[in-house]
PDB file of N, CA and C in Angstrom:
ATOM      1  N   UNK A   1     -17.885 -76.808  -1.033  1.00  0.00           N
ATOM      2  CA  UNK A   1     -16.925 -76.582   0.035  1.00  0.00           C
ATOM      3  C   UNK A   1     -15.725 -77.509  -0.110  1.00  0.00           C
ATOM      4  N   UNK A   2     -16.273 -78.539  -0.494  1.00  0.00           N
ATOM      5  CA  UNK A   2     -14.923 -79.473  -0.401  1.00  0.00           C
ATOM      6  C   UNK A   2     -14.029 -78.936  -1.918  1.00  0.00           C
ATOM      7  N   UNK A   3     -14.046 -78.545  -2.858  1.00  0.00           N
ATOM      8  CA  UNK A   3     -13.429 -78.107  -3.952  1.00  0.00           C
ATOM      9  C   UNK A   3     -12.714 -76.610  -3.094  1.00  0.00           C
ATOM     10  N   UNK A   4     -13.424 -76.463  -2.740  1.00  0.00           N
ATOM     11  CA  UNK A   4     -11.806 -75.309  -1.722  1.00  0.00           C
ATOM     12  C   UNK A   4     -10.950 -75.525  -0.719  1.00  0.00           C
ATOM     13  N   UNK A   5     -11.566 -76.943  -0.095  1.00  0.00           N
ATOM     14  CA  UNK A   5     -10.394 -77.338   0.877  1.00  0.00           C
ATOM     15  C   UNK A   5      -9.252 -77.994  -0.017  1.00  0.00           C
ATOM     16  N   UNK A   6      -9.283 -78.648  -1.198  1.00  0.00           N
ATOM     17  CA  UNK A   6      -8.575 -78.629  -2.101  1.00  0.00           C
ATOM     18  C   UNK A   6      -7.939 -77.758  -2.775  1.00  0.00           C
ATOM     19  N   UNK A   7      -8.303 -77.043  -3.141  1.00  0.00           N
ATOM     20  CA  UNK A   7      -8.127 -75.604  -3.691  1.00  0.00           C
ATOM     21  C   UNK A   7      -6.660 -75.306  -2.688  1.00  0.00           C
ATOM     22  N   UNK A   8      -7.209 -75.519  -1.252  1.00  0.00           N
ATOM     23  CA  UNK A   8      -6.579 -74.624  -0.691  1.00  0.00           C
ATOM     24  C   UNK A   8      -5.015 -75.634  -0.105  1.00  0.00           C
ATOM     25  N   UNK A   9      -5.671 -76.534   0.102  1.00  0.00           N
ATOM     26  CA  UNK A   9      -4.105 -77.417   0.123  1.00  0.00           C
ATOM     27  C   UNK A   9      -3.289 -77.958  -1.220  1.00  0.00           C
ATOM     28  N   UNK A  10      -3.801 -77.564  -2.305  1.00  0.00           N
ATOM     29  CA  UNK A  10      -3.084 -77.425  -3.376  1.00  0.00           C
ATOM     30  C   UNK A  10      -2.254 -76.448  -3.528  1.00  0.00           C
ATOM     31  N   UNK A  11      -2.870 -74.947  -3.238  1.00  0.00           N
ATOM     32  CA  UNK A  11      -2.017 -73.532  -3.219  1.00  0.00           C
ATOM     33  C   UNK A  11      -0.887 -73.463  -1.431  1.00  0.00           C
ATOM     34  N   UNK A  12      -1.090 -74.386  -0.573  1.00  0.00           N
ATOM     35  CA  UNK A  12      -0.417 -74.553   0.503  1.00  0.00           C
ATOM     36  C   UNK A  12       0.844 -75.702  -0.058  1.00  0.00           C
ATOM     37  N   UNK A  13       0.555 -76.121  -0.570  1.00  0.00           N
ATOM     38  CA  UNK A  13       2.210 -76.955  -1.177  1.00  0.00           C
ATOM     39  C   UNK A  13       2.754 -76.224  -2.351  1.00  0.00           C
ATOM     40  N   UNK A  14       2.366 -76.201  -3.398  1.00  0.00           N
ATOM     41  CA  UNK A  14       2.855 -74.850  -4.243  1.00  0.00           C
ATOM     42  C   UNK A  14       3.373 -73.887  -3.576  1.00  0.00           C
ATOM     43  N   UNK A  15       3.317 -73.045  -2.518  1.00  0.00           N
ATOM     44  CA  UNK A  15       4.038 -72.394  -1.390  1.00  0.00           C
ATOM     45  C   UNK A  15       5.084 -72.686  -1.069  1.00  0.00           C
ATOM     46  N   UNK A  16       5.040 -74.509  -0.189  1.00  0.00           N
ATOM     47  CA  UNK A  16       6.073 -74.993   0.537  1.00  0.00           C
ATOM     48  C   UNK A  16       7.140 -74.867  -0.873  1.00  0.00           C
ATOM     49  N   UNK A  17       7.108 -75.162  -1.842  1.00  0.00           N
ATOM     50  CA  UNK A  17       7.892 -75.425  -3.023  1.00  0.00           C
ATOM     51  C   UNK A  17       8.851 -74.281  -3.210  1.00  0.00           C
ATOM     52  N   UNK A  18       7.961 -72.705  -2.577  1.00  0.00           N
ATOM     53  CA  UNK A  18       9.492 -71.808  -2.805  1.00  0.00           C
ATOM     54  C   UNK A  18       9.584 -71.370  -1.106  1.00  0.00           C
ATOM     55  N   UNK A  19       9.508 -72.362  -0.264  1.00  0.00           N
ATOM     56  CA  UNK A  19       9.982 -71.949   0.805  1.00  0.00           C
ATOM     57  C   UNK A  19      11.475 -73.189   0.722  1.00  0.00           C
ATOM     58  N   UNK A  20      11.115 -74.191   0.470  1.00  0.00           N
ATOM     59  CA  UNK A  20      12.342 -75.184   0.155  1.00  0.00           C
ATOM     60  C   UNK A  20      13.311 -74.466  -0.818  1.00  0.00           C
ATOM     61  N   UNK A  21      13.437 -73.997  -1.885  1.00  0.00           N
ATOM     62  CA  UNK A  21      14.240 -73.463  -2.683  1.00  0.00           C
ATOM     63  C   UNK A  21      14.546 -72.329  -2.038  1.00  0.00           C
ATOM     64  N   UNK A  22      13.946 -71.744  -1.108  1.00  0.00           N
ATOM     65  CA  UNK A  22      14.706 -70.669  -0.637  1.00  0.00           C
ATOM     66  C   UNK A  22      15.717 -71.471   0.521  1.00  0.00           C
ATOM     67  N   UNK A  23      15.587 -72.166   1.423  1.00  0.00           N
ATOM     68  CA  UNK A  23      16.434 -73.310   2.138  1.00  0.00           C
ATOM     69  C   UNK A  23      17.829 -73.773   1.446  1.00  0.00           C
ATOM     70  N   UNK A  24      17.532 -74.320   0.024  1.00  0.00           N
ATOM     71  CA  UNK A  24      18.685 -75.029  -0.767  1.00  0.00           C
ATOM     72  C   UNK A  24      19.757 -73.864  -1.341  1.00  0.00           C
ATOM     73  N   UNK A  25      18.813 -72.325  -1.724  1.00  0.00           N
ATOM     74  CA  UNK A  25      19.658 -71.693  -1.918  1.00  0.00           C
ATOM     75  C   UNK A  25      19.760 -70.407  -1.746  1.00  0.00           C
ATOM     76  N   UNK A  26      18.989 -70.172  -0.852  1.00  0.00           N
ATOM     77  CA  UNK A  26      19.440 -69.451   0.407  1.00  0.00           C
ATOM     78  C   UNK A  26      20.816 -68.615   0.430  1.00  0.00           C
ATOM     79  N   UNK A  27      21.351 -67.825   0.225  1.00  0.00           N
ATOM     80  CA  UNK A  27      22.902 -67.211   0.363  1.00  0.00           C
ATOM     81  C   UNK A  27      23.459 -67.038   1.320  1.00  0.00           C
ATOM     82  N   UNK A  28      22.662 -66.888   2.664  1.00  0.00           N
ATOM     83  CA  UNK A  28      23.334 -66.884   4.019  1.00  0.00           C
ATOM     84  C   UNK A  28      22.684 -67.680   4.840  1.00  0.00           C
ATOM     85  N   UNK A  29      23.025 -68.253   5.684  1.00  0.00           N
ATOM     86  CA  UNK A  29      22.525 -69.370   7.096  1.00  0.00           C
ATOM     87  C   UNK A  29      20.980 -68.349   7.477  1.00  0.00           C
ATOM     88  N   UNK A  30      20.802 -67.055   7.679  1.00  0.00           N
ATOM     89  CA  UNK A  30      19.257 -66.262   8.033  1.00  0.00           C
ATOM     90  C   UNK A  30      18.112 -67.044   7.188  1.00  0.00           C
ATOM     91  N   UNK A  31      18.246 -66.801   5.848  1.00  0.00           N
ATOM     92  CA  UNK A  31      17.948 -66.962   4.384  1.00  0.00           C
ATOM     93  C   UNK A  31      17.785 -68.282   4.546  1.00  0.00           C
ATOM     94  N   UNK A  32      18.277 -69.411   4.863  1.00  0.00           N
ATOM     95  CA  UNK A  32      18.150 -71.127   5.252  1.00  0.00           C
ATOM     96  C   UNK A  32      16.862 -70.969   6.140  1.00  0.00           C
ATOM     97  N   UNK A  33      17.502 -70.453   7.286  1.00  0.00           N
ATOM     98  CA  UNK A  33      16.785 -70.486   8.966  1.00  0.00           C
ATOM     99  C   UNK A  33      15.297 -69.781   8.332  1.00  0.00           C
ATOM    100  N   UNK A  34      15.130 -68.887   7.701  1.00  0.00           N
ATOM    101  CA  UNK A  34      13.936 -67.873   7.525  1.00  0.00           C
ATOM    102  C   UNK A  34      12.977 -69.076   6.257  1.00  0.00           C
ATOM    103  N   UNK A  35      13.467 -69.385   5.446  1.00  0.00           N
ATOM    104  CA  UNK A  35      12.882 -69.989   4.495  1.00  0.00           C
ATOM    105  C   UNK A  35      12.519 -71.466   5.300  1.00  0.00           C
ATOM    106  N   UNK A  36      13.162 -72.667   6.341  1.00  0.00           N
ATOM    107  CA  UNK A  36      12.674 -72.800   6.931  1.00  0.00           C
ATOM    108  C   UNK A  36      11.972 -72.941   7.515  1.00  0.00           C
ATOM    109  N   UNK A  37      11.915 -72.000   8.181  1.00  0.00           N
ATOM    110  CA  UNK A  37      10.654 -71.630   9.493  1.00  0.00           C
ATOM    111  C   UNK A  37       9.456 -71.300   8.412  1.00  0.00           C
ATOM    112  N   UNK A  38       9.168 -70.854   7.502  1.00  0.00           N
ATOM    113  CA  UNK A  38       8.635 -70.636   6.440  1.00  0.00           C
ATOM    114  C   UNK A  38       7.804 -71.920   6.021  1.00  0.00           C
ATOM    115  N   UNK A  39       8.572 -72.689   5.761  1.00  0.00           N
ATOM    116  CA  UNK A  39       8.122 -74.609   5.224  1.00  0.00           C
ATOM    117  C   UNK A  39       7.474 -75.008   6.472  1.00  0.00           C
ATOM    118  N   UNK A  40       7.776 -75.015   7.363  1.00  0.00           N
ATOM    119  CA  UNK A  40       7.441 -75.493   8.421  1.00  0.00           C
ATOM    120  C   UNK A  40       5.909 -74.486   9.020  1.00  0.00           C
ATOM    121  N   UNK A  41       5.625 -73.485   8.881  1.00  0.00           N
ATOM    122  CA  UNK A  41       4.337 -72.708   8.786  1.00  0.00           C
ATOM    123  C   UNK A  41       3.431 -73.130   7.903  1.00  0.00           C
ATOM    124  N   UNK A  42       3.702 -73.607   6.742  1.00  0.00           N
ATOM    125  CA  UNK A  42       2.714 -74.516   5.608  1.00  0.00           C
ATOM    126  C   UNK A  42       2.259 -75.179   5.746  1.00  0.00           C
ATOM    127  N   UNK A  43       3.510 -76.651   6.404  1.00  0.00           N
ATOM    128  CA  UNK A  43       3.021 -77.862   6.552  1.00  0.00           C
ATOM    129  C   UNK A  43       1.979 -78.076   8.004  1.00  0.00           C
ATOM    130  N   UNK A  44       2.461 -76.860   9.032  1.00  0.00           N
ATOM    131  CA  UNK A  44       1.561 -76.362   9.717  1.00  0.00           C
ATOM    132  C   UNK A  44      -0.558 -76.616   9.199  1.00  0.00           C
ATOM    133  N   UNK A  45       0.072 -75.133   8.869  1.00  0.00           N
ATOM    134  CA  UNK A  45      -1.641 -75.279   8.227  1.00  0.00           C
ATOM    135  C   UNK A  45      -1.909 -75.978   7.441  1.00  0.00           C
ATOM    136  N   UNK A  46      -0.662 -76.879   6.314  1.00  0.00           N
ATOM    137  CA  UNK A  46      -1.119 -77.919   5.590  1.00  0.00           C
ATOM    138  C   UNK A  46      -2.370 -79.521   6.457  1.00  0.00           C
ATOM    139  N   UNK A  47      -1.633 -79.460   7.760  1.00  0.00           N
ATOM    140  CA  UNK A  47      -1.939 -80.268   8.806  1.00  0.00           C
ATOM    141  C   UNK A  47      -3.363 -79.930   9.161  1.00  0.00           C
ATOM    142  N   UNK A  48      -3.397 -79.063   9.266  1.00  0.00           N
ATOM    143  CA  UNK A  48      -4.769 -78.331  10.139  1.00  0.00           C
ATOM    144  C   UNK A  48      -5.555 -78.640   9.022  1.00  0.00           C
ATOM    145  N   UNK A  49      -5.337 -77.858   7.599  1.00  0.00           N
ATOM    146  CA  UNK A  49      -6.659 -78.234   7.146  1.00  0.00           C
ATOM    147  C   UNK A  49      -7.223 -79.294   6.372  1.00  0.00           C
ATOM    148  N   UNK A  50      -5.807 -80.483   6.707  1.00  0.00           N
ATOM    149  CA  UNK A  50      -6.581 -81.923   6.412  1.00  0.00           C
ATOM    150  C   UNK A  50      -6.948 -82.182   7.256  1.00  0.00           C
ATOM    151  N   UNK A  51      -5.963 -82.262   8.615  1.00  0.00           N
ATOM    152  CA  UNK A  51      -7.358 -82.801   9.406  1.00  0.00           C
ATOM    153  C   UNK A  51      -8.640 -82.491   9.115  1.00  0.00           C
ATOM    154  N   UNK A  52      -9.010 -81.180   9.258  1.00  0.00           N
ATOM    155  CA  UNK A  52     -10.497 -80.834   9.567  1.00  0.00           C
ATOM    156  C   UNK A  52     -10.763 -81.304   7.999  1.00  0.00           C
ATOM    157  N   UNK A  53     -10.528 -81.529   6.999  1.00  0.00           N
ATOM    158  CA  UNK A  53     -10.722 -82.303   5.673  1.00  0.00           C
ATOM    159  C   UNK A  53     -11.498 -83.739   5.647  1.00  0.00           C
ATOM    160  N   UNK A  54     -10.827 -84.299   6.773  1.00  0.00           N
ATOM    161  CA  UNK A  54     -10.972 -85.734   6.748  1.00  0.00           C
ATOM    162  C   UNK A  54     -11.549 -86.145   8.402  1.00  0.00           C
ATOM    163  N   UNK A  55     -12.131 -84.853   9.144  1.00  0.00           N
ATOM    164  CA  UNK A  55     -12.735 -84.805  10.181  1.00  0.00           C
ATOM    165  C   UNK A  55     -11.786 -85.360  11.449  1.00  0.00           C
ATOM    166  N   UNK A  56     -10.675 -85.039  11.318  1.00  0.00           N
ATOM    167  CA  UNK A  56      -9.959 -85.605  12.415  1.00  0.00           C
ATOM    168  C   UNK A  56      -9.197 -84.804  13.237  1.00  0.00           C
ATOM    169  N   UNK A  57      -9.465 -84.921  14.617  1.00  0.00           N
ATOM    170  CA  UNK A  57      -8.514 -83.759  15.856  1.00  0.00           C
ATOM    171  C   UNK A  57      -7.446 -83.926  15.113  1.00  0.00           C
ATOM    172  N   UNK A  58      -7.119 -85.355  15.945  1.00  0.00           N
ATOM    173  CA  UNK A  58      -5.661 -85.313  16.348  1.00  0.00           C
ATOM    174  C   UNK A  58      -4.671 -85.302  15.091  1.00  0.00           C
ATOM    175  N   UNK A  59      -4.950 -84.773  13.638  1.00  0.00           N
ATOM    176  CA  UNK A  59      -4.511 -84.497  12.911  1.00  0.00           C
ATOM    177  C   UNK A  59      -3.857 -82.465  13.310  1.00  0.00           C
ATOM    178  N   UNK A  60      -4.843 -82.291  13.758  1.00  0.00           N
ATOM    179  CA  UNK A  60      -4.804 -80.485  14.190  1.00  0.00           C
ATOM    180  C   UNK A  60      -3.849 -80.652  15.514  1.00  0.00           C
ATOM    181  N   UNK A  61      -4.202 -81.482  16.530  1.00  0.00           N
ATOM    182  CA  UNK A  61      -3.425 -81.651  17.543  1.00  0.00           C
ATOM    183  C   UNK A  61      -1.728 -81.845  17.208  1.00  0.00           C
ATOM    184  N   UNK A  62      -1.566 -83.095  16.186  1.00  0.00           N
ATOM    185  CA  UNK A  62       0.014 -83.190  16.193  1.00  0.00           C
ATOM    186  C   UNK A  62       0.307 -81.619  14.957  1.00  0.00           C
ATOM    187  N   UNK A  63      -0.640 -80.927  14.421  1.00  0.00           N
ATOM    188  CA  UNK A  63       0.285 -80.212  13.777  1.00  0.00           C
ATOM    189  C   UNK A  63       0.538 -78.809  14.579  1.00  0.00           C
ATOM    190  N   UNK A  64      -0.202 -78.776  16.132  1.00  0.00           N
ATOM    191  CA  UNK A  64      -0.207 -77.853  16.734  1.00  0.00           C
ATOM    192  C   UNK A  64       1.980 -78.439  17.933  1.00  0.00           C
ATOM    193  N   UNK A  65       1.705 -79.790  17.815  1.00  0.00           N
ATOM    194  CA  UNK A  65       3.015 -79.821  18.913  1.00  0.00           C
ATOM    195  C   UNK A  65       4.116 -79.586  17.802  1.00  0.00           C
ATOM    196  N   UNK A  66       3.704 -79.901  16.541  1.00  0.00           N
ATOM    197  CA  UNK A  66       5.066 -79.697  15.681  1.00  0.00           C
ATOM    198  C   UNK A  66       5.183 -78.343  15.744  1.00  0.00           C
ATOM    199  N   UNK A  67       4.378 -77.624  15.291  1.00  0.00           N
ATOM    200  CA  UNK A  67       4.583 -75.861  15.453  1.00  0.00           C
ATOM    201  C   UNK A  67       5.288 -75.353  16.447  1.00  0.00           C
ATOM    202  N   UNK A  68       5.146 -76.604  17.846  1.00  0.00           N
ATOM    203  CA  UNK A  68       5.573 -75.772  19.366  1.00  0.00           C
ATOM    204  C   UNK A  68       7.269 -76.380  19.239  1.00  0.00           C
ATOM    205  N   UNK A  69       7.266 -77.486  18.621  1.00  0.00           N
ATOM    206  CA  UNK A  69       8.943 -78.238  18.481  1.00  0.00           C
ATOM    207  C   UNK A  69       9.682 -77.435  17.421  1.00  0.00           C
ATOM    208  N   UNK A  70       8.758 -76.807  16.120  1.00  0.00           N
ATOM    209  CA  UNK A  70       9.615 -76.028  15.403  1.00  0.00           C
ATOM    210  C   UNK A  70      10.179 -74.950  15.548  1.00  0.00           C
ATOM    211  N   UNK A  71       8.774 -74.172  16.396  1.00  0.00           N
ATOM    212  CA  UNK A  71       9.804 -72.760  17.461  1.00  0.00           C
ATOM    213  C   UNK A  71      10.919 -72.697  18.291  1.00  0.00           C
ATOM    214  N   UNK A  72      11.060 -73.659  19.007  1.00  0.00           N
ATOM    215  CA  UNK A  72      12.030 -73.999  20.321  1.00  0.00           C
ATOM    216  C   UNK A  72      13.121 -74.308  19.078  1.00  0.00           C
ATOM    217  N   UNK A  73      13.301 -75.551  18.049  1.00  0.00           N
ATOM    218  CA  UNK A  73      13.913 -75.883  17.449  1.00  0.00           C
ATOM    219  C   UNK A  73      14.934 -74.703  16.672  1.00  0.00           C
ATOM    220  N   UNK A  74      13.512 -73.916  15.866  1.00  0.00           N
ATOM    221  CA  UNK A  74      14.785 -72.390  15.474  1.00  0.00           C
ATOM    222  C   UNK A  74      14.845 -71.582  16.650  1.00  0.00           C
ATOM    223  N   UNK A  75      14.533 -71.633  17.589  1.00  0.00           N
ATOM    224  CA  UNK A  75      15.545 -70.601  18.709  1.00  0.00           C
ATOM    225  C   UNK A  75      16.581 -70.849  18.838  1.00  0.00           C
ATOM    226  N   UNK A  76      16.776 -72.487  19.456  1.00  0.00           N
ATOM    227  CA  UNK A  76      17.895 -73.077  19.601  1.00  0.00           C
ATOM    228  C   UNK A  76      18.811 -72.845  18.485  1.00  0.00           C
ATOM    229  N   UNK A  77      18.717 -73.092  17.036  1.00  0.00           N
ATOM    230  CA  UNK A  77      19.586 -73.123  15.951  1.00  0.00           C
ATOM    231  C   UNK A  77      19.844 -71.479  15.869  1.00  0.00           C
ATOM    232  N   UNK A  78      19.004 -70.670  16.129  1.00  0.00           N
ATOM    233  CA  UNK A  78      19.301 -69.358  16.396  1.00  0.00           C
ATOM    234  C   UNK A  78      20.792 -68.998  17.373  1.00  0.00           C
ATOM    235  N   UNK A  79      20.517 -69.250  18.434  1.00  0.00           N
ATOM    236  CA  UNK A  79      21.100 -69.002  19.471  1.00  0.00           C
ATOM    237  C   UNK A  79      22.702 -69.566  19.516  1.00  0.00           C
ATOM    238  N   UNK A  80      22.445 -70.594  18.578  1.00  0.00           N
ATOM    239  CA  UNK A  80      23.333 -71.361  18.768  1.00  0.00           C
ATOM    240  C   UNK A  80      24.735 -70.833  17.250  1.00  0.00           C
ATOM    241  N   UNK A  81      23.614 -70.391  16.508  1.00  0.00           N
ATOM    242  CA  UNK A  81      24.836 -69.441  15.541  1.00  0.00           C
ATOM    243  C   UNK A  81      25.016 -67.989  16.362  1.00  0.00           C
ATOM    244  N   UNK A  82      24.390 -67.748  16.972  1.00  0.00           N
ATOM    245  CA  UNK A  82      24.991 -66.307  17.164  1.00  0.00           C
ATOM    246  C   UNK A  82      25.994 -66.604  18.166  1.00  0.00           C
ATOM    247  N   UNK A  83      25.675 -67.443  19.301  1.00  0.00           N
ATOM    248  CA  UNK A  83      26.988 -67.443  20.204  1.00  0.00           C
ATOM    249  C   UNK A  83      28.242 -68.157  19.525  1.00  0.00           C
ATOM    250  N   UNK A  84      28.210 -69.043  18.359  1.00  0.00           N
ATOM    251  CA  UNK A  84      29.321 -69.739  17.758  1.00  0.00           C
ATOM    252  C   UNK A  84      29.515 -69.242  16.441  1.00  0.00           C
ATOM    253  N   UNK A  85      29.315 -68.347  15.853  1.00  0.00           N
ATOM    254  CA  UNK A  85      29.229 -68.084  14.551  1.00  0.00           C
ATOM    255  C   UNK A  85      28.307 -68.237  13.242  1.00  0.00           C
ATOM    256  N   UNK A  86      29.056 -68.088  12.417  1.00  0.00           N
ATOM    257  CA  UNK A  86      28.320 -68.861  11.163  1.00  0.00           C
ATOM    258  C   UNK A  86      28.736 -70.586  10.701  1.00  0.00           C
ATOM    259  N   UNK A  87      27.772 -71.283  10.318  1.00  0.00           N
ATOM    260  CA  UNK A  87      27.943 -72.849  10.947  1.00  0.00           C
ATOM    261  C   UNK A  87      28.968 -73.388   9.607  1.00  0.00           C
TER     262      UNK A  87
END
């Protein structure tokens, strides 16, 4: 079991790797914002399944308030290009 919780947070950063390159080059501000929110879903479950890796809540706990700060976070950056443009 433990050779797949490895397994599996090995193939969860290999991920984050083309969610960042889609961020850096990205062709439009969506394409940033989408790739993004993207990285931030990884490091998500990257969170979750060390904690439970290394037997610890509040590892699952802070990666559950970051998830709730990263939503609000792209609404706001959402909202905030559509009423002002492209940034």
């Amino acid at each position: 079991m433990m050779t797949f919780d490895w397994f599996v947070l090995t193939a969860l950063i290999i991920l984050s790797i083309g969610s960042i390159y889609r961020v850096i080059v990205g062709p439009t501000v969506w394409d940033r914002i989408l790739g993004f929110s993207f990285f931030s879903a990884k490091i998500i479950m990257l969170g979750v399944v060390f904690g439970v890796l290394i037997d610890r809540v509040f590892v699952v706990d802070i990666s559950m308030i970051y998830g709730i700060l990263d939503f609000i976070g792209t609404i706001m950056i959402v909202r905030f290009i559509e009423a002002k443009g492209d940034i």
